[in-house]
C-alpha atoms as a PDB file:
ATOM      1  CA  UNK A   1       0.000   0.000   0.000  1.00  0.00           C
ATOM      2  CA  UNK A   2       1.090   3.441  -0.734  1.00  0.00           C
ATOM      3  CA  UNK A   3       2.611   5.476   1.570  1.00  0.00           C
ATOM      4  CA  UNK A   4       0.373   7.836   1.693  1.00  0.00           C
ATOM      5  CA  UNK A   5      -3.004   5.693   1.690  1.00  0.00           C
ATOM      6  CA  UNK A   6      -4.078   6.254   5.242  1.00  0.00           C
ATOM      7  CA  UNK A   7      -5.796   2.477   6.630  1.00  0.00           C
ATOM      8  CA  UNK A   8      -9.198   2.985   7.809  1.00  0.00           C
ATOM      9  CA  UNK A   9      -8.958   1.207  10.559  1.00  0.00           C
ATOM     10  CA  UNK A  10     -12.602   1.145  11.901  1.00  0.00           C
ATOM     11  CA  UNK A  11     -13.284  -0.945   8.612  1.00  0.00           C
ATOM     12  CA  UNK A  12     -14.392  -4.494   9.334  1.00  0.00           C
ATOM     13  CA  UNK A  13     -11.863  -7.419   8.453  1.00  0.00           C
ATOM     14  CA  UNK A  14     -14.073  -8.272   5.422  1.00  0.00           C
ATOM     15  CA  UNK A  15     -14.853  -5.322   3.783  1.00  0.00           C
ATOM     16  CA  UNK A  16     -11.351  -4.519   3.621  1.00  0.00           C
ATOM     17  CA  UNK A  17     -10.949  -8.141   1.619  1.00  0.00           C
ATOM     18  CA  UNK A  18     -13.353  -7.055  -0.379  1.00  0.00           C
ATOM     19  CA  UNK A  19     -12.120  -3.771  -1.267  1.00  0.00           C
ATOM     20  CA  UNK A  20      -8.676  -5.258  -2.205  1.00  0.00           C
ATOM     21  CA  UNK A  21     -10.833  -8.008  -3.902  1.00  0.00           C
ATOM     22  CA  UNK A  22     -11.953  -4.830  -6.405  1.00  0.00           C
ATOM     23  CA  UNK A  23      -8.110  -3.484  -6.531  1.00  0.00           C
ATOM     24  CA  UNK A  24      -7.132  -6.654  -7.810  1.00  0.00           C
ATOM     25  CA  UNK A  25      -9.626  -7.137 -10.212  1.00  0.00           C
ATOM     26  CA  UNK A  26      -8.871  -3.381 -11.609  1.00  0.00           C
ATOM     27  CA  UNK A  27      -5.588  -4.004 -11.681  1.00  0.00           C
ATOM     28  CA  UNK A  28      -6.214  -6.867 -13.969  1.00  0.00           C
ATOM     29  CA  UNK A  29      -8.388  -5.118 -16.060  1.00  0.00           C
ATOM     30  CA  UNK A  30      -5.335  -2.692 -16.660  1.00  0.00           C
ATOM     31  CA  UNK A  31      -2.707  -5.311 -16.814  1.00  0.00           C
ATOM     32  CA  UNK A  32      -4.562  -7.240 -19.654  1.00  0.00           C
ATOM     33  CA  UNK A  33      -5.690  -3.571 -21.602  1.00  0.00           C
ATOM     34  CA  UNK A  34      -1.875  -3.198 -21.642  1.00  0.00           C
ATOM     35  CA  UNK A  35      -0.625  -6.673 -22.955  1.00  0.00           C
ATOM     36  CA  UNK A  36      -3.577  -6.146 -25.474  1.00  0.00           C
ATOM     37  CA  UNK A  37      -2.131  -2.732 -26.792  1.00  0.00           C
ATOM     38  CA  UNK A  38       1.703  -3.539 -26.525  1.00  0.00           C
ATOM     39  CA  UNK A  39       3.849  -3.730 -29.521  1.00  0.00           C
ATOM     40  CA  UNK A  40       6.712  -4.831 -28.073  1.00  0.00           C
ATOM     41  CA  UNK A  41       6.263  -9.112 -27.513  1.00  0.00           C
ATOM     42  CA  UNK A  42       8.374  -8.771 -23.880  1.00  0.00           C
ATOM     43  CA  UNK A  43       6.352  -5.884 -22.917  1.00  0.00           C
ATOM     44  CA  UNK A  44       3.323  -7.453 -23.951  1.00  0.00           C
ATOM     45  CA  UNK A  45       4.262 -11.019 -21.851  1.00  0.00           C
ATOM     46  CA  UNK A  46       5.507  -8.729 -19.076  1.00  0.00           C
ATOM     47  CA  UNK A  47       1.779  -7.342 -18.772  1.00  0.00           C
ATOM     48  CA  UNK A  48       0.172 -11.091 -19.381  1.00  0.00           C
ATOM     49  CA  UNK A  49       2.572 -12.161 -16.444  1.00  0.00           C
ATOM     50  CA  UNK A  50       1.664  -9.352 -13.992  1.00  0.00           C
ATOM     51  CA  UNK A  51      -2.254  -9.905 -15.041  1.00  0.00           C
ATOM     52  CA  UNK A  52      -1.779 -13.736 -13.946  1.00  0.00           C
ATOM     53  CA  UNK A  53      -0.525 -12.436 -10.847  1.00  0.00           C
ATOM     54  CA  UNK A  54      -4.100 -10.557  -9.698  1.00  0.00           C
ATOM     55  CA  UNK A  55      -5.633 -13.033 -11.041  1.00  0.00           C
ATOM     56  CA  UNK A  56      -4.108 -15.392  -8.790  1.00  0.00           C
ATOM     57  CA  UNK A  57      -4.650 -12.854  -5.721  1.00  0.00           C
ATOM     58  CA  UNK A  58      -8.357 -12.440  -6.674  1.00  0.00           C
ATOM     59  CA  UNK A  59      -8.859 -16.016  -6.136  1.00  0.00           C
ATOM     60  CA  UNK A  60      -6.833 -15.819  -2.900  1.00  0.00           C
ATOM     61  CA  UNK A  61      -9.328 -13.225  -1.815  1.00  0.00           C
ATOM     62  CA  UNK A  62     -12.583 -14.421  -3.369  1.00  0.00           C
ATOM     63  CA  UNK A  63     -11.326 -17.943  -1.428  1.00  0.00           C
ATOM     64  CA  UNK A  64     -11.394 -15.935   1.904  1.00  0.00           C
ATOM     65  CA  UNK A  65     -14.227 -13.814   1.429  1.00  0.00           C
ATOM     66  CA  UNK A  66     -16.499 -17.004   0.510  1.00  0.00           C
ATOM     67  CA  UNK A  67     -15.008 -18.618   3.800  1.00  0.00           C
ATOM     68  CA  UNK A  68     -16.093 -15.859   5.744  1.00  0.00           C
ATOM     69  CA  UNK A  69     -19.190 -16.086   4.374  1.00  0.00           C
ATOM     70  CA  UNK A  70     -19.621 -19.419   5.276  1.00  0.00           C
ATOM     71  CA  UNK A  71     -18.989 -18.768   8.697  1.00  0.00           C
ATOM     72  CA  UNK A  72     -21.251 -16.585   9.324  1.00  0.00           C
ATOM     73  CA  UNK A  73     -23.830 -18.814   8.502  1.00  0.00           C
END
């Protein structure tokens, strides 16, 4: 996390997964947009590595979050 993101720290364990849940997916969004556009072939595999990456992490997340949820129940 940045620096200068404060951490709101009255946010609830899961909502915080969640929110990182969207910051992964948007940063795969961005990751693939860029692999699409690249003209350079190691640029473009550089992107279609670092997509793989949050997509792995989603699924990390999306694995908790669905834990939690069963939980609850």
């Amino acid at each position: 996390m940045p620096k200068n993101t404060p951490v709101d720290t009255d946010v609830a364990p899961i909502d915080a997964i969640r929110k990182a849940l969207e910051r992964e997916k948007a940063a795969y969004r961005g990751y693939a947009e860029y692999a699409r556009i690249a003209t350079q072939p190691e640029i473009r595999e550089l992107f279609l590595f670092l997509a793989e990456e949050e997509k792995k992490h989603a699924k990390l997340l999306t694995d908790e979050i669905e834990k939690e949820t069963f939980r609850e129940m």
